[in-house]
N, C-alpha and C. Protein backbone atom coordinates (compact mmCIF):
# COMPACT_ATOMS: atom_id res chain seq x y z
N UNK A 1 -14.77 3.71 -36.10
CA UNK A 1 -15.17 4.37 -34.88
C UNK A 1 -14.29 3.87 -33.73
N UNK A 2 -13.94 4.98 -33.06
CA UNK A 2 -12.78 4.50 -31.83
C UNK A 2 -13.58 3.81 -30.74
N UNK A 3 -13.09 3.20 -30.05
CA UNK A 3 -13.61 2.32 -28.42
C UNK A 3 -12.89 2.98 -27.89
N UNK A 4 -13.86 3.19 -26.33
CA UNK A 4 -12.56 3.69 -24.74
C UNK A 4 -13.11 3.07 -24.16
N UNK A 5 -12.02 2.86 -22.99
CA UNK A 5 -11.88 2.28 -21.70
C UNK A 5 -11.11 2.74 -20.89
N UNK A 6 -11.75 2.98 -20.13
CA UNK A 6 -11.48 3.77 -18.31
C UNK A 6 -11.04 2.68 -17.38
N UNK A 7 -9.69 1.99 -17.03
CA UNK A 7 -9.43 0.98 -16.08
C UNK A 7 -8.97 1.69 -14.51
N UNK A 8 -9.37 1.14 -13.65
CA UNK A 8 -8.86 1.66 -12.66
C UNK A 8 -8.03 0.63 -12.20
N UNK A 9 -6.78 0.76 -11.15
CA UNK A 9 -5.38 0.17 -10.98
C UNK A 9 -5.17 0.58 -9.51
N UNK A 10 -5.51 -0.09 -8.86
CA UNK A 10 -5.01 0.47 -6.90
C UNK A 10 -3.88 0.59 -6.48
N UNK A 11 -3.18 -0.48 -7.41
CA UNK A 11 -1.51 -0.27 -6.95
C UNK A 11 -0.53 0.40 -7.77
N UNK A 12 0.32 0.96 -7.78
CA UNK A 12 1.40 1.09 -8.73
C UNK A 12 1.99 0.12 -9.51
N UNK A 13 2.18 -1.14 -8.47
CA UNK A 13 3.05 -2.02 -9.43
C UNK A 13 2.38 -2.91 -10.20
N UNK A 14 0.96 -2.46 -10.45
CA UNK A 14 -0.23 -3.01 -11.47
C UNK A 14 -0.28 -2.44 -12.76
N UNK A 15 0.29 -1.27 -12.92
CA UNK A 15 -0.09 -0.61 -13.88
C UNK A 15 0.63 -0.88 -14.96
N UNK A 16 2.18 -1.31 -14.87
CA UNK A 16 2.52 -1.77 -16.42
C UNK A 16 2.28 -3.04 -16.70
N UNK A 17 2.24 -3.77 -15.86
CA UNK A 17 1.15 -4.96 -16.08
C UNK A 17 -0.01 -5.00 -17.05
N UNK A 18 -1.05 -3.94 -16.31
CA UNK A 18 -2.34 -3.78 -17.31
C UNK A 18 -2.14 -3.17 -18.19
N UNK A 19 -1.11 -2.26 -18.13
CA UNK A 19 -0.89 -1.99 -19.95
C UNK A 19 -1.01 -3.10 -20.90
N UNK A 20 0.29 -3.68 -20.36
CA UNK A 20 0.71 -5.35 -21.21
C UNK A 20 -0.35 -5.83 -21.88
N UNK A 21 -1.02 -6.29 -21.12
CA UNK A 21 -2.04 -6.90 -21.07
C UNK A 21 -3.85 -6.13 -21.90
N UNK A 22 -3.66 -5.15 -21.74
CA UNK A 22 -4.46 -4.31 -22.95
C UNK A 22 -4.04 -4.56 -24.20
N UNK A 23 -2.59 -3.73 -24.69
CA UNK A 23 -1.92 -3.71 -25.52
C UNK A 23 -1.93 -5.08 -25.95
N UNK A 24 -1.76 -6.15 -25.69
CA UNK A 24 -1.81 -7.67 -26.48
C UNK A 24 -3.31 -7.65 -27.10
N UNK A 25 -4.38 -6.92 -26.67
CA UNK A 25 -5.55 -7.42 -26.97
C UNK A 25 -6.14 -6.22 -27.65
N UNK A 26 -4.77 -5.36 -28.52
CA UNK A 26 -5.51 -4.52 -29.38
C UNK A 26 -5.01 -3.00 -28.80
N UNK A 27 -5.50 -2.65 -27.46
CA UNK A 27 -5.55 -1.71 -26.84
C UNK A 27 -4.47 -0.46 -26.81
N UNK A 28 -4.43 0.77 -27.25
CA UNK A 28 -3.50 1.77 -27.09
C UNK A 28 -3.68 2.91 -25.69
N UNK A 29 -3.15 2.74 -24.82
CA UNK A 29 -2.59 3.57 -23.23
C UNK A 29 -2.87 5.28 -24.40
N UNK A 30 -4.14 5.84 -23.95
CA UNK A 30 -4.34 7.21 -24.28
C UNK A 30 -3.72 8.07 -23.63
N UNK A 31 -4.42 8.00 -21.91
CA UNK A 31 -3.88 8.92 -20.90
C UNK A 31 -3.86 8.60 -19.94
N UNK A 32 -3.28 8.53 -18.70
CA UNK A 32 -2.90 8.25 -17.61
C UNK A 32 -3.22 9.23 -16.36
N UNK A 33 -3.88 8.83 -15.52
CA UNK A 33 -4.14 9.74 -14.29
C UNK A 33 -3.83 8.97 -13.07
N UNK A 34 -2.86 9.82 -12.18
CA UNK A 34 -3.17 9.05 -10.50
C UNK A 34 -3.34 10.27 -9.76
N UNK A 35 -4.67 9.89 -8.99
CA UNK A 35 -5.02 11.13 -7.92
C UNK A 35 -4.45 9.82 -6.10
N UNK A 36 -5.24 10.92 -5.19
CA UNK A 36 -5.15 10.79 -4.49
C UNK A 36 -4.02 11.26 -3.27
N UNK A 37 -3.85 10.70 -2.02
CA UNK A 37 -2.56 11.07 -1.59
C UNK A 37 -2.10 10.29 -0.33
N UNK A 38 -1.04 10.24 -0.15
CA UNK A 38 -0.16 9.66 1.05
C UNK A 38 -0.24 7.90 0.30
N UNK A 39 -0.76 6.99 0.80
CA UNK A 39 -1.33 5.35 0.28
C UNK A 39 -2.43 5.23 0.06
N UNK A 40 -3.37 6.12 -0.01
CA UNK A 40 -4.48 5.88 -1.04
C UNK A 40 -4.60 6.15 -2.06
N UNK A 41 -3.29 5.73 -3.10
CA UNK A 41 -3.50 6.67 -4.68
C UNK A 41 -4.42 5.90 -5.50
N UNK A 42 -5.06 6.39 -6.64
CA UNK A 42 -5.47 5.08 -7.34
C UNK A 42 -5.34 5.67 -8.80
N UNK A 43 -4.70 4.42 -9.34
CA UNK A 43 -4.35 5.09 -11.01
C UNK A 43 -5.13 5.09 -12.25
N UNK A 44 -5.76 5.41 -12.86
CA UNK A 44 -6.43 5.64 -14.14
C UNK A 44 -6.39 5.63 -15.68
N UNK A 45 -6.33 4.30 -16.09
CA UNK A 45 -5.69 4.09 -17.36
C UNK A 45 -6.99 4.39 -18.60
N UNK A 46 -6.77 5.18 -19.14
CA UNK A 46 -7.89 5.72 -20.58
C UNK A 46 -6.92 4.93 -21.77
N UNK A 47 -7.90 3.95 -22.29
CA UNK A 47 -7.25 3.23 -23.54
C UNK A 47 -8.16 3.16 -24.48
N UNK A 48 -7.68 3.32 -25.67
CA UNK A 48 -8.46 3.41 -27.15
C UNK A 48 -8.45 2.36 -27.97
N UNK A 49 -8.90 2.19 -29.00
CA UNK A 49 -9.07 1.14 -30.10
C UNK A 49 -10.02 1.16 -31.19
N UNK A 50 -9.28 1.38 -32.51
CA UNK A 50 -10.47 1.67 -33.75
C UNK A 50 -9.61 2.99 -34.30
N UNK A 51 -10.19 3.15 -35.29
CA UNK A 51 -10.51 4.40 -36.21
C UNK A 51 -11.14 5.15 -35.57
């Protein structure tokens, strides 16, 4: 059975960071979202794990 996780990321230069850092602990980067606009973006990391 698969696991998800929904991370949220305020900055840009956070986000391949928290990949890293998933990915060591199992974790596969599903899908990626950044909304928002002008300097309030905020990014959205969906990560999986399992069968």
């Amino acid at each position: 059975m698969k696991e998800w996780e929904c991370v949220e990321v305020k900055h840009h230069k956070d986000v391949g960071r928290t990949v890293e850092e998933w990915q060591k602990n199992g974790w596969r980067l599903h899908t990626y979202q950044a909304t928002g606009r002008d300097v309030w973006i905020t990014h959205y990391l969906l990560f999986e794990k399992g069968e």
